[in-house]
Protein backbone atom coordinates (compact mmCIF):
# COMPACT_ATOMS: atom_id res chain seq x y z
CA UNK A 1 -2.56 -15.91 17.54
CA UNK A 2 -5.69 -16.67 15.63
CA UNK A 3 -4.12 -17.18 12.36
CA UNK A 4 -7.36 -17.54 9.35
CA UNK A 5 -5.29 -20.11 7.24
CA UNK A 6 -7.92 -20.41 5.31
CA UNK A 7 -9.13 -16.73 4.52
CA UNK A 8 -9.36 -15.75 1.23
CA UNK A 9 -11.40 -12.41 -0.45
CA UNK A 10 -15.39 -12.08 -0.96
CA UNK A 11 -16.41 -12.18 -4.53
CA UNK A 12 -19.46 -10.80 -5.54
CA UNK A 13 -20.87 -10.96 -8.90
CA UNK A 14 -24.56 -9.32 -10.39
CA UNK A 15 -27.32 -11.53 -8.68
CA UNK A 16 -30.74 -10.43 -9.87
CA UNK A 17 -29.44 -7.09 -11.00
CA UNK A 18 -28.32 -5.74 -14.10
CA UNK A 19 -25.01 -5.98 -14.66
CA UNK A 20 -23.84 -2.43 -14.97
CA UNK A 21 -23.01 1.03 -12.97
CA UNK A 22 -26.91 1.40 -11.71
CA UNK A 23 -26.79 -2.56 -11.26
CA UNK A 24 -23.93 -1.92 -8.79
CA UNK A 25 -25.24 1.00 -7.18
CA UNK A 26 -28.87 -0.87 -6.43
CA UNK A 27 -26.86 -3.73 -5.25
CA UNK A 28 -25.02 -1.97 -2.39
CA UNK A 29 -28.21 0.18 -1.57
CA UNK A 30 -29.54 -2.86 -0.71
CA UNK A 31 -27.06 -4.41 1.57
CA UNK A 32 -26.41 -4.01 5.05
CA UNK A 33 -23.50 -1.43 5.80
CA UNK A 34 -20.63 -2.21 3.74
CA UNK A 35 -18.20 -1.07 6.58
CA UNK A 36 -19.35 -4.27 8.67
CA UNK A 37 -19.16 -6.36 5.49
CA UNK A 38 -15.49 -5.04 4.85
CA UNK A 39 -14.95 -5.39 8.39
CA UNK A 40 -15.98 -9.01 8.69
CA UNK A 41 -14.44 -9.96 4.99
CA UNK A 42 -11.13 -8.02 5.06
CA UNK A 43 -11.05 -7.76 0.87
CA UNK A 44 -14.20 -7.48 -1.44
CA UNK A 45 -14.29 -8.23 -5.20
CA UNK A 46 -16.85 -6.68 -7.52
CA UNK A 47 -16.70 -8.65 -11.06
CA UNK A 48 -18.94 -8.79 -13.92
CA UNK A 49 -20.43 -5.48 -13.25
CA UNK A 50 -19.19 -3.84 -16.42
CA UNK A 51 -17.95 -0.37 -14.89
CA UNK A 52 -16.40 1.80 -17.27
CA UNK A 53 -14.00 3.63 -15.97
CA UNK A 54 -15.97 6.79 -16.93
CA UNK A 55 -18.55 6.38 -14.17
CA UNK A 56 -16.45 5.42 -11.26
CA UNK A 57 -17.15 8.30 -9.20
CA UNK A 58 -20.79 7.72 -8.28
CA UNK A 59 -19.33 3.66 -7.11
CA UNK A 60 -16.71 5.35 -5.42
CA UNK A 61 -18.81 7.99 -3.55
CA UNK A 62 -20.27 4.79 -1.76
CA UNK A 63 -17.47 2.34 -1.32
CA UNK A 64 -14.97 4.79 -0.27
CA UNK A 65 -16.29 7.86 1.80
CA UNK A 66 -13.98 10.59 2.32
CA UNK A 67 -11.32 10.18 -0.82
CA UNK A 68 -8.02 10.89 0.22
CA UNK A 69 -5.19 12.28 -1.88
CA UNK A 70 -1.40 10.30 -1.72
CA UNK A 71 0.01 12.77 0.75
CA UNK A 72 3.70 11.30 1.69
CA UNK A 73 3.93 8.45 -0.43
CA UNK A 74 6.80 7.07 -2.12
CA UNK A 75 5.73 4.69 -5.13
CA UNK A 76 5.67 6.30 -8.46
CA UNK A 77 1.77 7.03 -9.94
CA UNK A 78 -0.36 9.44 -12.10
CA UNK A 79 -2.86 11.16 -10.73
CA UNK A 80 -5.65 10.43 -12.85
CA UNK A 81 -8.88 12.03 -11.51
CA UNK A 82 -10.02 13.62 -8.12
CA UNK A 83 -7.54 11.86 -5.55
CA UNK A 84 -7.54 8.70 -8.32
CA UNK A 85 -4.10 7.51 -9.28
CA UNK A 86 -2.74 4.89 -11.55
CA UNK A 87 -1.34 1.89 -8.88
CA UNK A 88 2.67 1.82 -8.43
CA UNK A 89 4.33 2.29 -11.89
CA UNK A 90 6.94 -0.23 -11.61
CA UNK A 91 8.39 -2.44 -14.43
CA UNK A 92 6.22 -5.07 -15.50
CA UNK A 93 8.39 -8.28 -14.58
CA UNK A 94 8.94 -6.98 -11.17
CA UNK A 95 7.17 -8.40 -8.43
CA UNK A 96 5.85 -5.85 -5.64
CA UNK A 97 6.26 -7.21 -2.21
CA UNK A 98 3.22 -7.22 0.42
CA UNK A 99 2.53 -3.66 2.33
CA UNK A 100 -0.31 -1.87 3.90
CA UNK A 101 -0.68 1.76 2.34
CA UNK A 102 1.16 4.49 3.84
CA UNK A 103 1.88 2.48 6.86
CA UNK A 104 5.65 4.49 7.66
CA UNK A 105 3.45 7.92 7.89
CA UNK A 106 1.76 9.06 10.67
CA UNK A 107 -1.45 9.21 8.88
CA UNK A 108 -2.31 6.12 6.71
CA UNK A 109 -6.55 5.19 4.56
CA UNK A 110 -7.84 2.67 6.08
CA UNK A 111 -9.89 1.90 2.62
CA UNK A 112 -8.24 1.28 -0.79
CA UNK A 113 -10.47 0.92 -3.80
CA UNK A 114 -8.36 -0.91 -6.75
CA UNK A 115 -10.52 -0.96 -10.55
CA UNK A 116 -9.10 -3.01 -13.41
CA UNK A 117 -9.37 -0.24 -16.82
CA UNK A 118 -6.99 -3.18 -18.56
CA UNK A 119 -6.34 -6.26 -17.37
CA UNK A 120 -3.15 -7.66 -18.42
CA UNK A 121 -2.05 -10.35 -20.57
CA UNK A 122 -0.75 -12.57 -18.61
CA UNK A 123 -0.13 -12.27 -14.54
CA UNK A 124 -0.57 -9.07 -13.27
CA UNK A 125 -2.73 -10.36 -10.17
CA UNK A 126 -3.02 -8.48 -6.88
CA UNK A 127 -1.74 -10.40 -3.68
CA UNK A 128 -3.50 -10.01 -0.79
CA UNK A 129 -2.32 -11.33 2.89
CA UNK A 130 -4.14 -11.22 6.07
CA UNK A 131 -1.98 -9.45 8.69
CA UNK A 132 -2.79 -11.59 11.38
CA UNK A 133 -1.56 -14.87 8.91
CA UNK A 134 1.37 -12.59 7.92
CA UNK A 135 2.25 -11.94 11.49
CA UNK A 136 1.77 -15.47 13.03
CA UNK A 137 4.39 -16.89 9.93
CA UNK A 138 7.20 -14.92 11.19
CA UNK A 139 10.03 -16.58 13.25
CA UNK A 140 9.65 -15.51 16.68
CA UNK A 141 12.74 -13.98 16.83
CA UNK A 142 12.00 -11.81 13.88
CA UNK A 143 8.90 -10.53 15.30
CA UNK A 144 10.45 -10.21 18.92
CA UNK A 145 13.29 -8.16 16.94
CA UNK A 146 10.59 -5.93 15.73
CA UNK A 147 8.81 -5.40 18.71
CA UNK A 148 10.41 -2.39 19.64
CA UNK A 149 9.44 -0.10 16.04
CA UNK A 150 10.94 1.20 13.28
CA UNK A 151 12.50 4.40 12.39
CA UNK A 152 12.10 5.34 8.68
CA UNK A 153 14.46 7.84 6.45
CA UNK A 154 13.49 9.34 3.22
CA UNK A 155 15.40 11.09 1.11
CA UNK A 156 13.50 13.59 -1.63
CA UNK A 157 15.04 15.43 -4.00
CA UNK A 158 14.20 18.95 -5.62
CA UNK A 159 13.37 17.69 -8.94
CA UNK A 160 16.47 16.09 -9.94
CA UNK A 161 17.62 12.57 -8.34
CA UNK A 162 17.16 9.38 -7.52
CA UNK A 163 13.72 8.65 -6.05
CA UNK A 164 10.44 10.55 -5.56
CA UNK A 165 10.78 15.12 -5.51
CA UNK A 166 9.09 16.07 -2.52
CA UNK A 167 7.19 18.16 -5.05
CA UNK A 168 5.36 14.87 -6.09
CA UNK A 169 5.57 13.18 -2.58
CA UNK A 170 3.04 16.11 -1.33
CA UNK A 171 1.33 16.92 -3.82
CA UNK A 172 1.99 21.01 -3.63
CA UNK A 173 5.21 23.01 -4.26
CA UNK A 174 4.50 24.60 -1.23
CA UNK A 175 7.33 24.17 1.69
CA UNK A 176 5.28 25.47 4.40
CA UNK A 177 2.77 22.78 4.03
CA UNK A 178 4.90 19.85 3.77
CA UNK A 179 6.31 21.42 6.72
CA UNK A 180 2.83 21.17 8.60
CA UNK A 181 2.44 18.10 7.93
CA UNK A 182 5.18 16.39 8.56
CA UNK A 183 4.79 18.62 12.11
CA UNK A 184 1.73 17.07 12.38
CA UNK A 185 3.40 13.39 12.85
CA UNK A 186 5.64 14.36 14.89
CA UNK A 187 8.77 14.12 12.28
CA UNK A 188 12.65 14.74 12.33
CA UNK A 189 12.71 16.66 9.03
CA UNK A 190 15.23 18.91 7.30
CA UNK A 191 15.79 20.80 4.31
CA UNK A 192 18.92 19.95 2.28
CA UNK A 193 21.60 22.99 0.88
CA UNK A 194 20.28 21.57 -2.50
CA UNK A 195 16.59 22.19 -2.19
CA UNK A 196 16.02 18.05 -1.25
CA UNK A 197 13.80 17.04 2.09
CA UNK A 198 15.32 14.52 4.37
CA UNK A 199 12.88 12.95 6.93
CA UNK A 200 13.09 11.00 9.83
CA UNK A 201 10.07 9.27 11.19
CA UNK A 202 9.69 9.44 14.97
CA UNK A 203 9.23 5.28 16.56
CA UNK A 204 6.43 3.45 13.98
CA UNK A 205 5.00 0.66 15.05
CA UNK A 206 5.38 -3.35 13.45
CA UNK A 207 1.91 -4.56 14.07
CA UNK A 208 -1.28 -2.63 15.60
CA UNK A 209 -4.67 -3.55 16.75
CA UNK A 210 -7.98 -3.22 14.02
CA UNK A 211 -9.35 -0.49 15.55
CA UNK A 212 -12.88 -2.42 15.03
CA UNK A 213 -11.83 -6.30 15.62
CA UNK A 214 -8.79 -5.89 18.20
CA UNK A 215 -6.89 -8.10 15.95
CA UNK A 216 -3.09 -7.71 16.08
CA UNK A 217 -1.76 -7.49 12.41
CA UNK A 218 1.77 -7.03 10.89
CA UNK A 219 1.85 -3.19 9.71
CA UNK A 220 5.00 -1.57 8.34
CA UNK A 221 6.80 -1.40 5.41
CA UNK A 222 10.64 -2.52 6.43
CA UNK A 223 11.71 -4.59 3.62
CA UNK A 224 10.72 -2.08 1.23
CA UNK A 225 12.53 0.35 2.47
CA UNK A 226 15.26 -1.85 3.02
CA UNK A 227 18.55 -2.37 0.52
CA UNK A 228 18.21 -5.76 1.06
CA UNK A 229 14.83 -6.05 -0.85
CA UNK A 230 15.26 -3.79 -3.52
CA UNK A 231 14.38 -5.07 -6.76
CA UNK A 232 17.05 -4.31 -9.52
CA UNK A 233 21.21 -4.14 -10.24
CA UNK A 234 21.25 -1.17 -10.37
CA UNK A 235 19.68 0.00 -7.16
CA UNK A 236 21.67 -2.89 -4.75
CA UNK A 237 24.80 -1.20 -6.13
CA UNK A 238 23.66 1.98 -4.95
CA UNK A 239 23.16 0.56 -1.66
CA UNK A 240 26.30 -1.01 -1.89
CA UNK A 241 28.20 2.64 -2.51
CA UNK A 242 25.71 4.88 -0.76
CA UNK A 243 25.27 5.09 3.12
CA UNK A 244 21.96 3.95 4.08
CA UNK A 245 20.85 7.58 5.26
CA UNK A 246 21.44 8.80 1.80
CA UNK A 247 19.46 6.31 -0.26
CA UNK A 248 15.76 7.61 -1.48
CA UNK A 249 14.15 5.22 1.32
CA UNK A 250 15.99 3.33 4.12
CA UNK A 251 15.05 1.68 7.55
CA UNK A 252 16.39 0.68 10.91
CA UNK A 253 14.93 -0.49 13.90
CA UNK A 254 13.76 2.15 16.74
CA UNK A 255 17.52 2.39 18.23
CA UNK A 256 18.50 3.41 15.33
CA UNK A 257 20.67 -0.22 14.89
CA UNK A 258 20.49 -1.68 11.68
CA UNK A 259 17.96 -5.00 10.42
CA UNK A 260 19.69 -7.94 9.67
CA UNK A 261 18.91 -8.66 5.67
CA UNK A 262 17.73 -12.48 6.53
CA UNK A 263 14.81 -10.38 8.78
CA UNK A 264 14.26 -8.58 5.81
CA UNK A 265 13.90 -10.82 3.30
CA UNK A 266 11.69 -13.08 5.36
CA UNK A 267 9.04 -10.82 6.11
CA UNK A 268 8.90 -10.11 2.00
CA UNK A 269 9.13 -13.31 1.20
CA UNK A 270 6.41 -15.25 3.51
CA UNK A 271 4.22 -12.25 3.43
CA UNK A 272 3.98 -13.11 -0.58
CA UNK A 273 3.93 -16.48 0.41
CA UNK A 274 0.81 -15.96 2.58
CA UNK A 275 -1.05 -13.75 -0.15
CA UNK A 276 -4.11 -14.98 -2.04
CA UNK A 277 -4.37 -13.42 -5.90
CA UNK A 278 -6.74 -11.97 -7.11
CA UNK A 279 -6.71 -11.94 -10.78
CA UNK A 280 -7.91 -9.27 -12.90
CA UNK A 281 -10.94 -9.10 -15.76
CA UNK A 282 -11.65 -5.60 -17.35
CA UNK A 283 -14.09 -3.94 -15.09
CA UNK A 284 -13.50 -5.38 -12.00
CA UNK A 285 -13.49 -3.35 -8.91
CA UNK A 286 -11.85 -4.38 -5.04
CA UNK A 287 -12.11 -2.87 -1.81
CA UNK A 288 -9.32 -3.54 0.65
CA UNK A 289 -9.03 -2.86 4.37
CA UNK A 290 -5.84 -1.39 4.47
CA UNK A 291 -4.95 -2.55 8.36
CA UNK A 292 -6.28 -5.80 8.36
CA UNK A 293 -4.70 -6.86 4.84
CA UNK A 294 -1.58 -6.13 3.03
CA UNK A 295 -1.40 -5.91 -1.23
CA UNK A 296 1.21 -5.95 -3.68
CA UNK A 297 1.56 -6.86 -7.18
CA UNK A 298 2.70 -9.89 -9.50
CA UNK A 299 4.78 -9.14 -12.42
CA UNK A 300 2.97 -9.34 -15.72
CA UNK A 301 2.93 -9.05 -19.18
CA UNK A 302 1.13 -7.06 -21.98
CA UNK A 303 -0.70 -3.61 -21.01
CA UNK A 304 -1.87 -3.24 -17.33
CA UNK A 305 -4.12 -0.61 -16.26
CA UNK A 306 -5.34 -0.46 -12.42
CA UNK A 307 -6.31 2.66 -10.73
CA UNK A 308 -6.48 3.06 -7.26
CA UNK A 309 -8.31 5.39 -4.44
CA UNK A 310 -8.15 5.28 -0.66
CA UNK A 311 -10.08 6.67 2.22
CA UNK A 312 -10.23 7.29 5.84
């Protein structure tokens, strides 16, 4: 494995432009194709452009063709804007462990756009990993464990439970078109006598190729779906009392047998380990590739405002 030890994001800040929305805009008119640049730099960091958050759409337009709305996901946000959401409304002082968006559903952006509307106070930084690093850390064991795939289970209620409603997962109170898409990806899905959705993923991959660079990255989401991982009391007790097929979000390997918790919690661990932060300043805008590079969150203190976008 070619392992970039040393990778971190591009920062780019106003050179011989005016820092502002137009600034911005006559900057990346000016560049080569910022698909090759994301390509070649894996994470890009706009700061000192002053973007309000009133005149995103005309940065977004070029940095993220194609805006995609959070069909199937599982992290709590607000939708905001046209397919713009407020990032993963966790508590503050938890930390959120390295993942590449969407990567248990069959369909996943391969672009996230993150903007900073208030930075926080203290902490608050976004932790970015290069898959390949994240990959090549692993015991061999753990990633010869993983070879095989993943099957993932989610549980969503009709409005009332623990977790995400499949109402907000989908975005539509419409069964016939979660159906569809969950068709779509080839799913093991049922409707519950109490209105809930369970689904089973068919086999999901643990790494993939970049479908531009051929590099082999680490690409699931097992330890957050995992008991082992999960961040509060209250929710290891429920994993404690509740089979793992009836929790909001659980995970075992292809077979169907279970992964061992010290699998688990290494992947979370040395993928956060492996991450580079990027700290936020009002204003500031990133682009991600969502194969090549995982994100997650640092806890934090004082108000915290990040919206995020993703595209195709």
């Amino acid at each position: 494995m070619n392992a970039p030890a040393d990778w971190k994001p591009l920062e780019i800040e106003p050179d011989g432009v005016e820092p502002s929305v137009s600034g911005l805009i006559e900057y990346l008119n000016g560049q080569a194709d910022f698909g090759d640049v994301l390509t070649r730099e894996k994470v890009v960091v706009f700061r000192g452009f002053n973007v309000p958050e009133q005149e995103l759409d005309p940065v977004m337009d070029l940095l993220l063709p194609n805006r995609l709305s959070y069909l199937h996901g599982t992290s709590p946000r607000t939708k905001v804007g046209s397919n713009v959401y407020t990032s993963t409304e966790y508590p503050p002082e938890e930390t959120i462990s390295m993942h590449n968006e969407l990567s248990y559903s069959h369909e996943w952006p391969s672009r996230l756009f993150f903007y900073c509307a208030t930075a926080p106070a203290t902490g608050g930084a976004t932790p970015v990993v290069d898959g390949e690093l994240w990959l090549a850390s692993l015991d061999p064991e753990v990633r010869e464990a993983y070879a095989g795939g993943l099957r993932y289970t989610q549980n969503l209620h009709d409005g009332l439970g623990l977790g995400r409603s499949w109402q907000e997962a989908f975005e539509t109170d419409d069964q016939e078109v979660v159906e569809s898409f969950l068709d779509g990806g080839e799913a093991d899905w049922k409707w519950m006598p109490d209105g809930g959705l369970r689904i089973t993923t068919q086999i999901r991959p643990s790494t993939i190729k970049h479908p531009v660079t051929g590099a082999e990255v680490w690409f699931n989401q097992s330890d957050q779906f995992h008991p082992a991982s999960l961040g509060n009391d209250m929710a290891a007790e429920l994993a404690q009392i509740m089979p793992p097929e009836e929790l909001p979000q659980s995970v075992a390997f292809a077979d169907g047998s279970p992964i061992p918790d010290e699998y688990v919690l290494q992947v979370r661990d040395r993928g956060l380990e492996a991450a580079v932060d990027v700290d936020w300043r009002q204003g500031d805008l990133m682009v991600v590739d969502n194969v090549a590079v995982g994100h997650g969150r640092r806890p934090f203190t004082g108000d915290r405002r990040v919206l995020v976008a993703m595209s195709g």
